[in-house]
C-alpha atoms as a PDB file:
ATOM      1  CA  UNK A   1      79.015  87.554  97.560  1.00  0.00           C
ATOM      2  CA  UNK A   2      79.770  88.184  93.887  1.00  0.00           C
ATOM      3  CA  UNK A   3      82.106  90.279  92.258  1.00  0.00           C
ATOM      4  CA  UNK A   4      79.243  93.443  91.783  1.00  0.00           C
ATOM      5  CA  UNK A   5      78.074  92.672  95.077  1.00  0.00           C
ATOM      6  CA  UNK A   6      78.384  95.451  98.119  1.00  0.00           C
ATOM      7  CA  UNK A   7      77.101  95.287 101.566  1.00  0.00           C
ATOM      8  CA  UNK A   8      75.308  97.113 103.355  1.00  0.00           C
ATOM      9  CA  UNK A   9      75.939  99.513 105.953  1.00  0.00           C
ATOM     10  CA  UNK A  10      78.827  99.541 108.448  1.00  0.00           C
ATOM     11  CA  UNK A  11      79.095  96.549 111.427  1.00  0.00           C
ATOM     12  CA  UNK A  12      80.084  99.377 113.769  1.00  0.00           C
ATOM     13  CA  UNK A  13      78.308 102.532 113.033  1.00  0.00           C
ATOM     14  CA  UNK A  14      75.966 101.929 110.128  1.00  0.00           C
ATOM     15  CA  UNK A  15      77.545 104.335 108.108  1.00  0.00           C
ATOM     16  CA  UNK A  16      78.016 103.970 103.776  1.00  0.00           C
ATOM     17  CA  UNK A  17      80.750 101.278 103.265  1.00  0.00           C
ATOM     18  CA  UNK A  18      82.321 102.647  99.781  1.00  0.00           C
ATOM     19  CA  UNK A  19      84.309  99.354  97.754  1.00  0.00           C
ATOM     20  CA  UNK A  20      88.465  99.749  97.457  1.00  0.00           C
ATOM     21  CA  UNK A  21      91.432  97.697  97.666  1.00  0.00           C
ATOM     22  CA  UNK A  22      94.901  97.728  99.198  1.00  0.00           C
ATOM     23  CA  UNK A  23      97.672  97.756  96.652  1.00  0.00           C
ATOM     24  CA  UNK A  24     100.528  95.161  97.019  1.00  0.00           C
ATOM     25  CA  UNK A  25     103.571  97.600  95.929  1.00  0.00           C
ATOM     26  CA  UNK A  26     106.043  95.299  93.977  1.00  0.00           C
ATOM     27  CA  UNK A  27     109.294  97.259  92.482  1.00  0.00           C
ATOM     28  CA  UNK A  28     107.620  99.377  89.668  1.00  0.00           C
ATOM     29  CA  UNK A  29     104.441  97.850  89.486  1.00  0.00           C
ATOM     30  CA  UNK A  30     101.186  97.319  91.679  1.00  0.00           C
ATOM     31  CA  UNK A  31      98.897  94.401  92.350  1.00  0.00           C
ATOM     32  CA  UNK A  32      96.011  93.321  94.058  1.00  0.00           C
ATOM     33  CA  UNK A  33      96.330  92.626  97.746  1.00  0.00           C
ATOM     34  CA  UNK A  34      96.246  88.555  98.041  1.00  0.00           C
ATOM     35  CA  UNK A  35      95.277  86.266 100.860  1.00  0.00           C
ATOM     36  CA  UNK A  36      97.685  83.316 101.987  1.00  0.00           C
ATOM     37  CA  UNK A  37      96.372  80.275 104.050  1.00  0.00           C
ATOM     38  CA  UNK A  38      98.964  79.858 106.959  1.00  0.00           C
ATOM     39  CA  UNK A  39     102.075  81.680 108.514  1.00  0.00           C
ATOM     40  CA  UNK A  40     104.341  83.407 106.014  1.00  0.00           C
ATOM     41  CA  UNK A  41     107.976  81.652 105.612  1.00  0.00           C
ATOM     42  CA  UNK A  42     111.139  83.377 105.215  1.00  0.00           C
ATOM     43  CA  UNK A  43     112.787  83.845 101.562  1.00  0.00           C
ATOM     44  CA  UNK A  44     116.469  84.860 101.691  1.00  0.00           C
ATOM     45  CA  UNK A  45     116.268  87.702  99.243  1.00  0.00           C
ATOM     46  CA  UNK A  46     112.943  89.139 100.130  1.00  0.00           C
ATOM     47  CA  UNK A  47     110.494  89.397 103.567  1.00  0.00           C
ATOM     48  CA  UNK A  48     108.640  86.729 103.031  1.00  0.00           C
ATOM     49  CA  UNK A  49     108.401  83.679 100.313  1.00  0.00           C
ATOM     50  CA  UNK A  50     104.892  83.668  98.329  1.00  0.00           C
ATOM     51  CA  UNK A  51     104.119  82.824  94.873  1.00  0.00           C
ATOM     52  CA  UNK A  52     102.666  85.367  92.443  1.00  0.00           C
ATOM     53  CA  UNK A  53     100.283  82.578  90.878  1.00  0.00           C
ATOM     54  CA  UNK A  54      99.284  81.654  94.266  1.00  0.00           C
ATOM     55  CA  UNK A  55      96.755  83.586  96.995  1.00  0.00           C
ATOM     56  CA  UNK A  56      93.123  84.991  96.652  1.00  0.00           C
ATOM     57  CA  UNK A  57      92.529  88.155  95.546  1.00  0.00           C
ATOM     58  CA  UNK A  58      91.153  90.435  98.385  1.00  0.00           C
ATOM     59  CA  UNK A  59      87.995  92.792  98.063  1.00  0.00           C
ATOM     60  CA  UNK A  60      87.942  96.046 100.691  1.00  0.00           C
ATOM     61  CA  UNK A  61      85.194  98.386 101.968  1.00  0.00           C
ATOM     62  CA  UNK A  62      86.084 100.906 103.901  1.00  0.00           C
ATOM     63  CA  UNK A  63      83.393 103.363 106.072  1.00  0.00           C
ATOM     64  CA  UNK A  64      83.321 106.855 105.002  1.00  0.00           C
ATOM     65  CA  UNK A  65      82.276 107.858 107.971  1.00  0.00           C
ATOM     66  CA  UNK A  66      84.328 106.286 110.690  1.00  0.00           C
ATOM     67  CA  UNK A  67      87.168 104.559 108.313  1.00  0.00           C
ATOM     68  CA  UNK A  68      86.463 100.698 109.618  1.00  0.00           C
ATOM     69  CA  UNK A  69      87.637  98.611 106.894  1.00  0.00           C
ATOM     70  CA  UNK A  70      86.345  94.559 105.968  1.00  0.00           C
ATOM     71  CA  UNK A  71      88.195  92.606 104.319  1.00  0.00           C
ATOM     72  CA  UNK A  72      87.215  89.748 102.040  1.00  0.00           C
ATOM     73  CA  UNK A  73      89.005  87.075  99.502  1.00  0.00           C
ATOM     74  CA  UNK A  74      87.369  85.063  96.761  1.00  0.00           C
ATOM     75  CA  UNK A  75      88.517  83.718  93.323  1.00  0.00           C
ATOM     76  CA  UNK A  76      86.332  85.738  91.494  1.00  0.00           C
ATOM     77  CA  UNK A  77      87.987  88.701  93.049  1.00  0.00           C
ATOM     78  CA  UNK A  78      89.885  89.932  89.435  1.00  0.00           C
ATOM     79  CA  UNK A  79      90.390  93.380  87.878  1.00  0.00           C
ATOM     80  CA  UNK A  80      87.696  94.621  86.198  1.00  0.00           C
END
């Protein structure tokens, strides 16, 4: 799958999957969602300990008919 690529209809009811993502909220500012190999690990200061320069970015469809969403992660995964 590429970064223009979409898929086809939805795995559970064959309705139009429509291309999104899931903001990561951050202070003031807003990223891409990013996948992490492995459990998360504690930090002291915030929930959990993760790298910004680390992760894969993470691509979502979501059905517009019944609201199933797929997730998927790949490098090429950037803002456009």
């Amino acid at each position: 799958m590429d970064s223009d690529t979409t898929i086809s209809g939805c795995p559970k009811c064959k309705g139009e999957m429509v291309r999104g993502y899931v903001p990561d909220y951050s202070h003031a500012q807003r990223y891409i969602g990013r996948w992490h190999e492995g459990k998360p690990k504690k930090s002291f200061f915030y929930t959990t300990k993760t790298p910004d320069t680390e992760g894969i970015p993470i691509r979502t469809y979501r059905c517009s008919s019944c609201g199933y969403l797929e997730f998927y992660a790949k490098e090429s995964f950037t803002p456009e």
